[in-house]
C-alpha atoms as a PDB file:
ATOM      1  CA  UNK A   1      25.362  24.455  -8.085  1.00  0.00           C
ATOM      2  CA  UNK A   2      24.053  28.025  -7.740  1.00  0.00           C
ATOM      3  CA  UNK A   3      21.052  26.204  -5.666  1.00  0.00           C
ATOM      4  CA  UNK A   4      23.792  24.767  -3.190  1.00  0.00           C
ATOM      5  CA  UNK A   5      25.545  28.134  -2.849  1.00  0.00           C
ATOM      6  CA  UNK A   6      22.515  29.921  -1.394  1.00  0.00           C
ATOM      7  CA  UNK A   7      21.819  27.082   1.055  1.00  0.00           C
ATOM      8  CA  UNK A   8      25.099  27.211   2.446  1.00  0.00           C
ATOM      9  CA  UNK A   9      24.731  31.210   2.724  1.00  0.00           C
ATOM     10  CA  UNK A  10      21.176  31.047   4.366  1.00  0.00           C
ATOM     11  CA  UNK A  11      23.149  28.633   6.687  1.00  0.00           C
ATOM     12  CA  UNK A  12      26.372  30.624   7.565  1.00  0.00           C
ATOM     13  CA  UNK A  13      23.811  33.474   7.944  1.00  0.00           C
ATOM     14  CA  UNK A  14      21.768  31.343  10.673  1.00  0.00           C
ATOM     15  CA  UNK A  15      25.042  30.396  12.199  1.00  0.00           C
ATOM     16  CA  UNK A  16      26.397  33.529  12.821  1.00  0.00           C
ATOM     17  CA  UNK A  17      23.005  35.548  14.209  1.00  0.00           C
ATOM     18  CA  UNK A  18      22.528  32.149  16.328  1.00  0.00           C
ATOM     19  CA  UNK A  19      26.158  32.753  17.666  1.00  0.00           C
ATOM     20  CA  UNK A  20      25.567  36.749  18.008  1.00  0.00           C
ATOM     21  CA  UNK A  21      22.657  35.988  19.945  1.00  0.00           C
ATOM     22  CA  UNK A  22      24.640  33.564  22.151  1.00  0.00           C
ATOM     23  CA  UNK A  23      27.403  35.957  22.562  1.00  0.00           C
ATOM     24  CA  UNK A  24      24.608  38.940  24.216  1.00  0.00           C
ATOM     25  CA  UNK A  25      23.090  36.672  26.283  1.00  0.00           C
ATOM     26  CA  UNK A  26      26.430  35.667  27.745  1.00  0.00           C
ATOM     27  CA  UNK A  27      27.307  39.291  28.007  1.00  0.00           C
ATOM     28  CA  UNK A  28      23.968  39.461  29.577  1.00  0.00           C
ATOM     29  CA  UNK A  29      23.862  37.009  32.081  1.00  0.00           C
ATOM     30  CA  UNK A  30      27.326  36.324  32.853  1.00  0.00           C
ATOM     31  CA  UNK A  31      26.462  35.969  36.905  1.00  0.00           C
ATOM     32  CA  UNK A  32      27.841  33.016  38.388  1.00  0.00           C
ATOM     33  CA  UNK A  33      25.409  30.335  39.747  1.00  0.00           C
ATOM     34  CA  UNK A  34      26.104  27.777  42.312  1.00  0.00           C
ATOM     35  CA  UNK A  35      24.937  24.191  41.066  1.00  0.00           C
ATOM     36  CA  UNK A  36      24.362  20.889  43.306  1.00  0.00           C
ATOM     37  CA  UNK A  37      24.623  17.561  41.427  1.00  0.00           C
ATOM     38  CA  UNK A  38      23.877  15.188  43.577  1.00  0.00           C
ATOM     39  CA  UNK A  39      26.594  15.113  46.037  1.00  0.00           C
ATOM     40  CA  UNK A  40      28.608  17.666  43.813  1.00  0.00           C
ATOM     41  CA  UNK A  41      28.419  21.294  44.361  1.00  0.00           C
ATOM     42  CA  UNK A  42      29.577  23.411  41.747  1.00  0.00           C
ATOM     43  CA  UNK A  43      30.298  26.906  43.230  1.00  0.00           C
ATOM     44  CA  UNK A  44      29.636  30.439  40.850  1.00  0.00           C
ATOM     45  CA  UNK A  45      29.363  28.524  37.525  1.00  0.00           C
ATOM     46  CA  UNK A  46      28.425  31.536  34.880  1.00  0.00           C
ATOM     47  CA  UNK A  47      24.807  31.389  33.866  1.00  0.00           C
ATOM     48  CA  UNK A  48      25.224  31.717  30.324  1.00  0.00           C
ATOM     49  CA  UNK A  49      26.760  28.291  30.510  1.00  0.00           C
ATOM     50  CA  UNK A  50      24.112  26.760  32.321  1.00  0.00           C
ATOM     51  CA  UNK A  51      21.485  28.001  30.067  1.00  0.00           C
ATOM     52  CA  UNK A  52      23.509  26.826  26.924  1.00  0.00           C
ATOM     53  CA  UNK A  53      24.438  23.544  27.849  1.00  0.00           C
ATOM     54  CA  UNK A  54      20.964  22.845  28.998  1.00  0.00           C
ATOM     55  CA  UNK A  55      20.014  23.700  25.487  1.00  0.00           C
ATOM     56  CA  UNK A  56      22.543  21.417  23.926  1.00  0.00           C
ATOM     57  CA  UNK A  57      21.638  18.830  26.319  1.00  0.00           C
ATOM     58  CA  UNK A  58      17.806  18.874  25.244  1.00  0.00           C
ATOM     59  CA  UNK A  59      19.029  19.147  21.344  1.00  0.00           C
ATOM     60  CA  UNK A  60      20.918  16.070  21.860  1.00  0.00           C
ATOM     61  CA  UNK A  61      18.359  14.394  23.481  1.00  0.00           C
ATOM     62  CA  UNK A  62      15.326  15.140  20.724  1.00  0.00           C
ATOM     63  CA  UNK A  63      17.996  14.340  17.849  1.00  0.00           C
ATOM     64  CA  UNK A  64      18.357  10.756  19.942  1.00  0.00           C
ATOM     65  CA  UNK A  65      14.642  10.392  20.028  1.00  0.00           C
ATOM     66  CA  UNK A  66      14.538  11.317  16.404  1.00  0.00           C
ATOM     67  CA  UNK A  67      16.878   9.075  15.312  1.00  0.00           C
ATOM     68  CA  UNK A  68      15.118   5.591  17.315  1.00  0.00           C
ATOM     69  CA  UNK A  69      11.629   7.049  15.595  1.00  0.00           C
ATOM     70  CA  UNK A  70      13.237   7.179  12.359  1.00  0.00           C
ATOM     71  CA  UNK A  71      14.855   3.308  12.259  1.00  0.00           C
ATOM     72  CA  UNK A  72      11.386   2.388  13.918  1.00  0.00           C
ATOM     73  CA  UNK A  73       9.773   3.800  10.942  1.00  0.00           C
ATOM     74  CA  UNK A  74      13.190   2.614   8.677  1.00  0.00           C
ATOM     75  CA  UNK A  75      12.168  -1.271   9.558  1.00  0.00           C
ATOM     76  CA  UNK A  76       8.391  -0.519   9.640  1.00  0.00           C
ATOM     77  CA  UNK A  77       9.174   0.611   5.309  1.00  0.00           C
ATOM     78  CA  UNK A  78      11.258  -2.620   5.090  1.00  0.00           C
ATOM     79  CA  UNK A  79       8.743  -5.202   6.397  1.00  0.00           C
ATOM     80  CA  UNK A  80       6.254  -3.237   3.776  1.00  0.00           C
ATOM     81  CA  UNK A  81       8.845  -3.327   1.069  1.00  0.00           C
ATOM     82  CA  UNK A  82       9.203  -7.221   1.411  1.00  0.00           C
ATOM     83  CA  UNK A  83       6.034  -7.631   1.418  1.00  0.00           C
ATOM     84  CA  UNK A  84       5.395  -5.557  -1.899  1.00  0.00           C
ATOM     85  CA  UNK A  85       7.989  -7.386  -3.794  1.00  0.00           C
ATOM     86  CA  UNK A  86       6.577 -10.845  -2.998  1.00  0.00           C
ATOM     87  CA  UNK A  87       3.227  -9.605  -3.793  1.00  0.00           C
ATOM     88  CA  UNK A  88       4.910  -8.563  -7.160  1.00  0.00           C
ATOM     89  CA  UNK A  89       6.663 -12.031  -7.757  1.00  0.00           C
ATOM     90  CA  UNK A  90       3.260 -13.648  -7.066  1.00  0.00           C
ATOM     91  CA  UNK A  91       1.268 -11.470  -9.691  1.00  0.00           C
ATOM     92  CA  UNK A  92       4.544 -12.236 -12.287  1.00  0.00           C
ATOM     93  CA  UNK A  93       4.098 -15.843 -11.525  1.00  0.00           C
ATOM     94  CA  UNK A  94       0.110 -15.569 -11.913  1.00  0.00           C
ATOM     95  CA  UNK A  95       0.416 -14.150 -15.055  1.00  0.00           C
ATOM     96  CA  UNK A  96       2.496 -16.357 -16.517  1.00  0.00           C
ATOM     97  CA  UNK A  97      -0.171 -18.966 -15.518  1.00  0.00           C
ATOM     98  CA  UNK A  98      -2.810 -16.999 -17.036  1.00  0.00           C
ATOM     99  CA  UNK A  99      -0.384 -16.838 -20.118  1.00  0.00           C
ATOM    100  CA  UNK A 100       0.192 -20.861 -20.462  1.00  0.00           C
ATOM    101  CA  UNK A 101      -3.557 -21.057 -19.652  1.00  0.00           C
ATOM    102  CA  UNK A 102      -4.875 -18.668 -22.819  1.00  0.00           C
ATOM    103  CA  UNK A 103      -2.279 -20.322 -24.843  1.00  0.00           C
ATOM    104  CA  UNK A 104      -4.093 -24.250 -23.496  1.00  0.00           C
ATOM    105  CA  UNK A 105      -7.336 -22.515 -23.892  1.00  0.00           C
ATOM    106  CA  UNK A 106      -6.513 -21.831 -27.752  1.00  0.00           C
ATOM    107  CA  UNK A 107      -4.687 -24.572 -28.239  1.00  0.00           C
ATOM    108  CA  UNK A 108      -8.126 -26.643 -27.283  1.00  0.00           C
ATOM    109  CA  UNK A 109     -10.274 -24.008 -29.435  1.00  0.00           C
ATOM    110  CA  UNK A 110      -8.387 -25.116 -32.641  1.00  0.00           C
ATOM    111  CA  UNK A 111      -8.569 -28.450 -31.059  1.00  0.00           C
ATOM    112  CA  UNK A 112     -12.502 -28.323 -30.853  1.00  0.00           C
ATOM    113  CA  UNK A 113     -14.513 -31.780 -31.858  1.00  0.00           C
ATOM    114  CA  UNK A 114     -17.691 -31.008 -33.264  1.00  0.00           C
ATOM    115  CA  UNK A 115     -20.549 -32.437 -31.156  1.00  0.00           C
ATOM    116  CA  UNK A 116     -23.478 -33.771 -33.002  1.00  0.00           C
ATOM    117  CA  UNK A 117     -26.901 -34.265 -31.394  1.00  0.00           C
ATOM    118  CA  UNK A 118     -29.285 -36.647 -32.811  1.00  0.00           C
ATOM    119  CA  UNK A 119     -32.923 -35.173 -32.181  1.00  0.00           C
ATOM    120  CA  UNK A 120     -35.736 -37.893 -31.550  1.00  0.00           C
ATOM    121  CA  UNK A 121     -38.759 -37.433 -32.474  1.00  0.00           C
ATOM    122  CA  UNK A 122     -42.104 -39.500 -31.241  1.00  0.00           C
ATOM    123  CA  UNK A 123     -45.454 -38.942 -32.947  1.00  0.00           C
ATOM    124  CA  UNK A 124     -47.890 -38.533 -30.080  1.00  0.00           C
ATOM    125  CA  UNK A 125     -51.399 -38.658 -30.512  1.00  0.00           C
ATOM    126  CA  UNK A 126     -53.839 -36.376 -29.855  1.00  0.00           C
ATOM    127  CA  UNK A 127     -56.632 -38.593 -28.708  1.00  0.00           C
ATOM    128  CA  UNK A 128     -54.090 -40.435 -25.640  1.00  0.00           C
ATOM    129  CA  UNK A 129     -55.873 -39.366 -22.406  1.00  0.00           C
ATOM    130  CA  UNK A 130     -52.039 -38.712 -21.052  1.00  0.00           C
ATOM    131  CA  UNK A 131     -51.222 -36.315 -23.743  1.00  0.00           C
ATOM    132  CA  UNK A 132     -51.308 -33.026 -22.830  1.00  0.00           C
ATOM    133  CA  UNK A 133     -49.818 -30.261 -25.683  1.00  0.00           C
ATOM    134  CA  UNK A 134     -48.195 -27.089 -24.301  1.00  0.00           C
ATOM    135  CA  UNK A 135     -49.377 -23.798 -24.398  1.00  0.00           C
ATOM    136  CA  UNK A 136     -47.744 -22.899 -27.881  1.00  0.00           C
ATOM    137  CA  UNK A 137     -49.275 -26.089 -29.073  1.00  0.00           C
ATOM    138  CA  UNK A 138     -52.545 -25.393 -27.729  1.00  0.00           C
ATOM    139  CA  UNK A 139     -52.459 -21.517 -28.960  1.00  0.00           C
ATOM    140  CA  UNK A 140     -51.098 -22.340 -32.782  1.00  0.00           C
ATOM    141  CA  UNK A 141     -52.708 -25.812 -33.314  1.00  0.00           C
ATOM    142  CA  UNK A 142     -51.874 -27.215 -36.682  1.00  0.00           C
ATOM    143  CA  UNK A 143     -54.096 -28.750 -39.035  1.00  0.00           C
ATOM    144  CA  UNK A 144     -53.325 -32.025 -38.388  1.00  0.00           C
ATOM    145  CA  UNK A 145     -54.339 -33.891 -35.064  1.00  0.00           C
ATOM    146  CA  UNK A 146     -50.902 -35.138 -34.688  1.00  0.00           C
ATOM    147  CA  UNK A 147     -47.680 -33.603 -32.838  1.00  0.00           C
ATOM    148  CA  UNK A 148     -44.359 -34.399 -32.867  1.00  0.00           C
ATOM    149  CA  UNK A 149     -42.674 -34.232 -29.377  1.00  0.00           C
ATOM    150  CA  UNK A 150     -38.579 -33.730 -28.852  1.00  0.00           C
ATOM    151  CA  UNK A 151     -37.218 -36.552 -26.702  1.00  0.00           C
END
């Protein structure tokens, strides 16, 4: 509350020197000025007038601007937000996938069928002019002639 308070002060101070300071330049300038709008002519209009409504006019005219910039950005924030929460509802759905998938996937480990492999072998002789033996054969030889190849 005591936050509010001094806000409102630093305002009613800025009020009242911005409405001092409009008061001297009206006491200031308070010639009157012939004005032609269009086909109007305005005849000895005081100039402090002028000048102030001019100023109002122009306030009135960036608050306007302001305000279309700030729906433009308003909708542009919107369109982003939309797109944000149906980026979110895809990831939920994803990882609900990737939930019912790990649960499958575990399911299937506990699941698991033990594959047996039945290994062939063929006792190839040495003396065959097609044989050759691979390097590890030819390196380590053993002591009999005779190798036994994987099929």
């Amino acid at each position: 509350m005591y936050k509010s308070q001094n806000r409102f002060m630093f305002s009613l101070v800025i009020a009242i020197l911005f409405g001092l300071s409009i008061t001297f330049f009206a006491f200031q300038n308070a010639v009157g000025v012939p004005i032609v709008l269009g086909s109007f002519f305005l005849q000895s209009i005081p100039l402090y007038l002028v000048v102030i409504v001019s100023m109002l006019a122009g306030i009135f005219m960036a608050w306007f601007i302001s305000a279309i910039e700030g729906m433009s950005h308003f909708m542009s924030l919107r369109k982003k937000d939309s797109v944000i929460n149906q980026d979110k509802k895809e990831i939920i759905a994803l990882r609900q996938k990737i939930a019912t998938l790990q649960t499958e996937n575990s399911s299937l480990h506990t699941h698991n069928r033990d594959v047996v492999v039945e290994k062939k072998t063929e006792i190839v002789d040495v003396n065959d002019p097609e044989y050759k033996p691979s390097l590890f054969q030819r390196i380590f030889p053993s002591s009999s002639r005779r190798y036994s190849k994987e099929i």
